[in-house]
PDB file of N, CA and C in Angstrom:
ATOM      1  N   UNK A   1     115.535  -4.557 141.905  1.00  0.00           N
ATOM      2  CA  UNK A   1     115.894  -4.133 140.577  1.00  0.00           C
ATOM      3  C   UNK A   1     114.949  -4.714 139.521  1.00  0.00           C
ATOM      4  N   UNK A   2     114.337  -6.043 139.726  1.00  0.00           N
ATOM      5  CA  UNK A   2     113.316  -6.540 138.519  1.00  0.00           C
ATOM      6  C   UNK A   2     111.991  -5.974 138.843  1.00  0.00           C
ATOM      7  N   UNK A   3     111.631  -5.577 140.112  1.00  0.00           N
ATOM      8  CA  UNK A   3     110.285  -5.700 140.420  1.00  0.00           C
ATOM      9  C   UNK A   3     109.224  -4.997 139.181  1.00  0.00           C
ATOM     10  N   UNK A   4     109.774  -3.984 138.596  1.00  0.00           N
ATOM     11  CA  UNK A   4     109.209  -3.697 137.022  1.00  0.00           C
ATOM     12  C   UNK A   4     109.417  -5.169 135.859  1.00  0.00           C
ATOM     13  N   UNK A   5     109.801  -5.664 136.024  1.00  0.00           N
ATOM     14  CA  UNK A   5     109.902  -6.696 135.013  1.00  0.00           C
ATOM     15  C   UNK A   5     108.614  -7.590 135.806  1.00  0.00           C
ATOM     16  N   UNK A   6     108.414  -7.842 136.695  1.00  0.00           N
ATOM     17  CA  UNK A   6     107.463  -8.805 137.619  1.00  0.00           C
ATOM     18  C   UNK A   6     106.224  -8.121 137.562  1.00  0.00           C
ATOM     19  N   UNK A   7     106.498  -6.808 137.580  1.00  0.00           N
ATOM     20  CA  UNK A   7     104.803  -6.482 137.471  1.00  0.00           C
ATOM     21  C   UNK A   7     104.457  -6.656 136.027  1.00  0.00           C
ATOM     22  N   UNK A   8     105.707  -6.236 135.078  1.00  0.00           N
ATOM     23  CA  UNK A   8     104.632  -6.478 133.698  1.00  0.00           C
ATOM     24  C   UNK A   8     104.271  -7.519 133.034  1.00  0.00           C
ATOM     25  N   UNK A   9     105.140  -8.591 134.072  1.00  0.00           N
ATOM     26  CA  UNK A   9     104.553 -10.096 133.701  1.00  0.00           C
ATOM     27  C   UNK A   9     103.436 -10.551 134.344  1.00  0.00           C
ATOM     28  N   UNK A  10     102.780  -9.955 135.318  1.00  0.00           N
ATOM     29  CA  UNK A  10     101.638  -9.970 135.776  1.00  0.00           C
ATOM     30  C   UNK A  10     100.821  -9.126 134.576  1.00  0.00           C
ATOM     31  N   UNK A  11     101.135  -7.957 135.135  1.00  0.00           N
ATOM     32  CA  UNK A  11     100.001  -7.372 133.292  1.00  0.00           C
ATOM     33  C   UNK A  11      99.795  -8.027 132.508  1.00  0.00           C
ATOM     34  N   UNK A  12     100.712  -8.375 131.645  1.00  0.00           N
ATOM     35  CA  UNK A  12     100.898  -9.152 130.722  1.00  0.00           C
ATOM     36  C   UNK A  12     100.196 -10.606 130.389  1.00  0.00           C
ATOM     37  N   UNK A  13     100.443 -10.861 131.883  1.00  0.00           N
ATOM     38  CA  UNK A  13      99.977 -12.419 132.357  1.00  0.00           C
ATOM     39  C   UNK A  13     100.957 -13.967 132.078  1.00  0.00           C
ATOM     40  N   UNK A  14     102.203 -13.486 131.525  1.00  0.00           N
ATOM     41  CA  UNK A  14     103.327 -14.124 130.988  1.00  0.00           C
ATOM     42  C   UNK A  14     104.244 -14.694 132.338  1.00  0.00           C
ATOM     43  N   UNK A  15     104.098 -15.899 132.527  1.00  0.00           N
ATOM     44  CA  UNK A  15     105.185 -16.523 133.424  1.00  0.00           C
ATOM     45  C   UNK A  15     107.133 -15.776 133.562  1.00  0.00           C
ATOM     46  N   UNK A  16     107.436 -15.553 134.719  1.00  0.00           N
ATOM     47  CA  UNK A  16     108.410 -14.847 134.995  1.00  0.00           C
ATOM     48  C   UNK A  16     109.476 -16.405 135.142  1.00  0.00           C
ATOM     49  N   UNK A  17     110.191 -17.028 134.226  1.00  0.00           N
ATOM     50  CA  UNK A  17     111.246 -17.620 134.442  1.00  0.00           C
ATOM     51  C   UNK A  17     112.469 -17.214 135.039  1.00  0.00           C
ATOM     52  N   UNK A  18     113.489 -18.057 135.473  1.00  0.00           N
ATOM     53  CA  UNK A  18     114.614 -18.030 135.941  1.00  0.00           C
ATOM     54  C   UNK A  18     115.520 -19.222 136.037  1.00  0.00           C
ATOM     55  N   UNK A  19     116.642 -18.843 136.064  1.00  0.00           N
ATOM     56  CA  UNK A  19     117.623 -20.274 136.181  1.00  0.00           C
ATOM     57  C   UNK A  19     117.830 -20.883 137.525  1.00  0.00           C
ATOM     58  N   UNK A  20     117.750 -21.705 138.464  1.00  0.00           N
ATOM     59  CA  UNK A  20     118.164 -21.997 139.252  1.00  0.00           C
ATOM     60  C   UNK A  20     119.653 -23.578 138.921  1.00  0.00           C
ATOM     61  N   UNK A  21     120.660 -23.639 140.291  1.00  0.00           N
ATOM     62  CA  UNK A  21     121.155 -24.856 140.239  1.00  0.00           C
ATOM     63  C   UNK A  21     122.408 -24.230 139.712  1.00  0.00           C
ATOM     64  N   UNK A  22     123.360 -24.666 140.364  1.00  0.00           N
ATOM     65  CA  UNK A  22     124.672 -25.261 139.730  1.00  0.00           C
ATOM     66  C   UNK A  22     125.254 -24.207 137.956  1.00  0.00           C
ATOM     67  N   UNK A  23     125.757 -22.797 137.791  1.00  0.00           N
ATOM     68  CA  UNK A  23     125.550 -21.806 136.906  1.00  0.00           C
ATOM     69  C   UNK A  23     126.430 -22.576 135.558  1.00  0.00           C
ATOM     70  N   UNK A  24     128.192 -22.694 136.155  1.00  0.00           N
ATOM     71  CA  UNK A  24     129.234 -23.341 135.681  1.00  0.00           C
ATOM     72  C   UNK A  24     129.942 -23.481 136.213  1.00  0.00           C
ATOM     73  N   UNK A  25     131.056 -23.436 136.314  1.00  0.00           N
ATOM     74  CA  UNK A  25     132.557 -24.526 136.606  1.00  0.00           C
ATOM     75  C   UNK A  25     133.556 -22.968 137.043  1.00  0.00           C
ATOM     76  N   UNK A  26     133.209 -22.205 136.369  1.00  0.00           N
ATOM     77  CA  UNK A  26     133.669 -21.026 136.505  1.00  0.00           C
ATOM     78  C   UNK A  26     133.101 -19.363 137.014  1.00  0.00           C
ATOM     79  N   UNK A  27     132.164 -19.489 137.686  1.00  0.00           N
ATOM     80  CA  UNK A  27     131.107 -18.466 138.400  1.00  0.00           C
ATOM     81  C   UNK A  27     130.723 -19.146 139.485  1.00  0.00           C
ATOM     82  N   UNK A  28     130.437 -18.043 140.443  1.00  0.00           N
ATOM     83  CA  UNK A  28     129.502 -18.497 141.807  1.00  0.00           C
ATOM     84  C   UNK A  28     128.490 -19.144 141.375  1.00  0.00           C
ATOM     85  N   UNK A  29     127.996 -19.939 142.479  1.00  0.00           N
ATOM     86  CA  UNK A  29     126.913 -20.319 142.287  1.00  0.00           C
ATOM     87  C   UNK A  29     125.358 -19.596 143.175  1.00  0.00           C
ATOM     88  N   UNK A  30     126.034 -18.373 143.599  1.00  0.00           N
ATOM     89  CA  UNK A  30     125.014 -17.698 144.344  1.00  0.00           C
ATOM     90  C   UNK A  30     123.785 -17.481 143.766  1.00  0.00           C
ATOM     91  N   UNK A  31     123.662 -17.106 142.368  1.00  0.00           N
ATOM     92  CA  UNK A  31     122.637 -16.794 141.608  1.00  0.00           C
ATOM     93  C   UNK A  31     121.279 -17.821 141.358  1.00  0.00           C
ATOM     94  N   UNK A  32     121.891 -19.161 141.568  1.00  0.00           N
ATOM     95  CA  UNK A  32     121.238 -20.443 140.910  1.00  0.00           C
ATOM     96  C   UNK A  32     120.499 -20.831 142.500  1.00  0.00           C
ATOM     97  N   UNK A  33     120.626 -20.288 143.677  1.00  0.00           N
ATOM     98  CA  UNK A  33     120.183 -20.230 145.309  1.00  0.00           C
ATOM     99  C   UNK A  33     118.793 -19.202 145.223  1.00  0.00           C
ATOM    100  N   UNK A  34     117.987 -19.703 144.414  1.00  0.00           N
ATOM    101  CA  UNK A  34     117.245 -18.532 144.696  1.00  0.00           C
ATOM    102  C   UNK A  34     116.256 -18.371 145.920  1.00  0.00           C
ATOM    103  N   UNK A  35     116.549 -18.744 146.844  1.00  0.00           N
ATOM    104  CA  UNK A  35     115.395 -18.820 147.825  1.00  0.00           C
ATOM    105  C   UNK A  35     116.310 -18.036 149.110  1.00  0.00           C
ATOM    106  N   UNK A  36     116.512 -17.077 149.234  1.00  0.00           N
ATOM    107  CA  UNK A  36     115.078 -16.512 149.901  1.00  0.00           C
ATOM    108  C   UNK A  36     114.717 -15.302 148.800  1.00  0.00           C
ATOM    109  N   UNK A  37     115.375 -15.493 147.829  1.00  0.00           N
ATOM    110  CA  UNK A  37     114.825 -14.223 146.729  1.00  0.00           C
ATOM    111  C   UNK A  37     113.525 -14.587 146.119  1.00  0.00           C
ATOM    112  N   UNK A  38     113.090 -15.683 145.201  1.00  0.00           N
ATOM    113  CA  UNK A  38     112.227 -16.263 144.628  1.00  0.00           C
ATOM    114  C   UNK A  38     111.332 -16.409 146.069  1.00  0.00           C
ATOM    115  N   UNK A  39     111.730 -16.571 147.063  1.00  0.00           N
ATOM    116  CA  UNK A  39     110.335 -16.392 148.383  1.00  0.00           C
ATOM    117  C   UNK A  39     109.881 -14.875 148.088  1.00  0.00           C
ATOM    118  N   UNK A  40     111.006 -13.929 148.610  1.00  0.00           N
ATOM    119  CA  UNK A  40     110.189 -12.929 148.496  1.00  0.00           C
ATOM    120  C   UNK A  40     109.763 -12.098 147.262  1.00  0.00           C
ATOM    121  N   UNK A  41     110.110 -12.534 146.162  1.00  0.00           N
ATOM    122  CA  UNK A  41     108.916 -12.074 144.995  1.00  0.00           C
ATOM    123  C   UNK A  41     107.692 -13.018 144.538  1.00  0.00           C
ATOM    124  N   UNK A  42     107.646 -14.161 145.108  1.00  0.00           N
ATOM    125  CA  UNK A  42     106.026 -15.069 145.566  1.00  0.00           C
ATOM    126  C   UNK A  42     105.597 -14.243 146.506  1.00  0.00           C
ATOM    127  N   UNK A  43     106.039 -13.402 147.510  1.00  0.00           N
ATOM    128  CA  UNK A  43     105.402 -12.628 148.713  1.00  0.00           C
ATOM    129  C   UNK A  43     104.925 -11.996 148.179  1.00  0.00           C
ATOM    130  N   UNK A  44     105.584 -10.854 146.943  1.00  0.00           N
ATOM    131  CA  UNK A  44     105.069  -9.131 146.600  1.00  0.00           C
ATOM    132  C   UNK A  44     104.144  -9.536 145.446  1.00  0.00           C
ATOM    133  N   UNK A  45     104.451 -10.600 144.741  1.00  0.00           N
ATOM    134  CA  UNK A  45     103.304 -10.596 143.550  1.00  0.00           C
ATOM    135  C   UNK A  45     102.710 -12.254 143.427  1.00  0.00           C
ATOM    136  N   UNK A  46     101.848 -12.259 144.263  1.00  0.00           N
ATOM    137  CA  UNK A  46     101.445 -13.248 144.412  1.00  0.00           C
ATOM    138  C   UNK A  46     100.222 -13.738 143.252  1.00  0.00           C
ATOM    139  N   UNK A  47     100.372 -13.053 142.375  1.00  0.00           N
ATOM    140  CA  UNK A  47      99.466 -13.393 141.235  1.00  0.00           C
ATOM    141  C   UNK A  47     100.515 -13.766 139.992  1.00  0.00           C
ATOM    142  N   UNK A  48     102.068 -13.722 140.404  1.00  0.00           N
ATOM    143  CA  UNK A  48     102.910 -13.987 139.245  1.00  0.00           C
ATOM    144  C   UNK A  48     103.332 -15.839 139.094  1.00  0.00           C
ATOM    145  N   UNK A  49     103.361 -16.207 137.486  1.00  0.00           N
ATOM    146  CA  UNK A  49     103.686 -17.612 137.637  1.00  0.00           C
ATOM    147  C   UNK A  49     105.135 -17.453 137.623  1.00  0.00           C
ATOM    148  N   UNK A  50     106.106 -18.125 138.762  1.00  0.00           N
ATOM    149  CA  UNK A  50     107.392 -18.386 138.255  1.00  0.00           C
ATOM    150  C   UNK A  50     107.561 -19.447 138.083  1.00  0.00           C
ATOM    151  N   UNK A  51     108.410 -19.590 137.332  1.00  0.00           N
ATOM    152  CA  UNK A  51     109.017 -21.085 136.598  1.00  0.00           C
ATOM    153  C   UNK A  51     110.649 -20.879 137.513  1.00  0.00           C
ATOM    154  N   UNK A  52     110.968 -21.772 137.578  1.00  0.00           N
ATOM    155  CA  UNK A  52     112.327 -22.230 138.421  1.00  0.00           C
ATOM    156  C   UNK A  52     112.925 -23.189 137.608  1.00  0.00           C
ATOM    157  N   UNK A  53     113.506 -23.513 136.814  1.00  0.00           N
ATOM    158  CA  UNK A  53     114.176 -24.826 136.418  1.00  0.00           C
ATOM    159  C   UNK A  53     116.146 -24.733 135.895  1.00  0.00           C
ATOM    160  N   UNK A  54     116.346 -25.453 135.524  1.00  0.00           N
ATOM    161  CA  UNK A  54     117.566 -25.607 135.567  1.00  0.00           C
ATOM    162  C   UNK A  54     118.329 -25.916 133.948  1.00  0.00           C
ATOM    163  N   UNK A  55     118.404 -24.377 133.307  1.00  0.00           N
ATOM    164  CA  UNK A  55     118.087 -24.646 132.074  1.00  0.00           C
ATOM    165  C   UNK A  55     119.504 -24.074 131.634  1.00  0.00           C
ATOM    166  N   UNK A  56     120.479 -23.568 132.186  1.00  0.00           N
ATOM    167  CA  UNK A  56     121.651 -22.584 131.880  1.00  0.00           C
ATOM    168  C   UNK A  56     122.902 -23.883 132.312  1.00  0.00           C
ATOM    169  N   UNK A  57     123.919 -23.879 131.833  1.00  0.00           N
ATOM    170  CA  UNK A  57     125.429 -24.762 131.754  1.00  0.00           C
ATOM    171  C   UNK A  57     125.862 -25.454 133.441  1.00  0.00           C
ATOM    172  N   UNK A  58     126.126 -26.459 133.297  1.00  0.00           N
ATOM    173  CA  UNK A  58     126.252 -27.868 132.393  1.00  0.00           C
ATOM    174  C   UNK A  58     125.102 -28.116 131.824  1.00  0.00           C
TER     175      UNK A  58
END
């Protein structure tokens, strides 16, 4: 579903962030697991910078 958002941050040349870790107290925490997802979009666009950090609640 992003892979248009990933290529135009390659165009662009703009780092593709994301939240990883622990979301809140009240949501899964499936989302904040990004690996094996964040593996396989390092696979398809291997010219994209991602940032990974842990920037969303607590």
């Amino acid at each position: 579903m992003y892979y248009p958002l990933y290529a135009v941050c390659v165009d662009l040349g703009i780092p593709f962030c994301t939240q990883v870790g622990h979301t809140s107290l009240l949501r899964p925490s499936e989302t904040g697991r990004p690996i094996p997802y964040i593996d396989q979009v390092a696979l398809g666009f291997p010219e994209l910078t991602i940032v990974c950090g842990h920037i969303g609640c607590p």
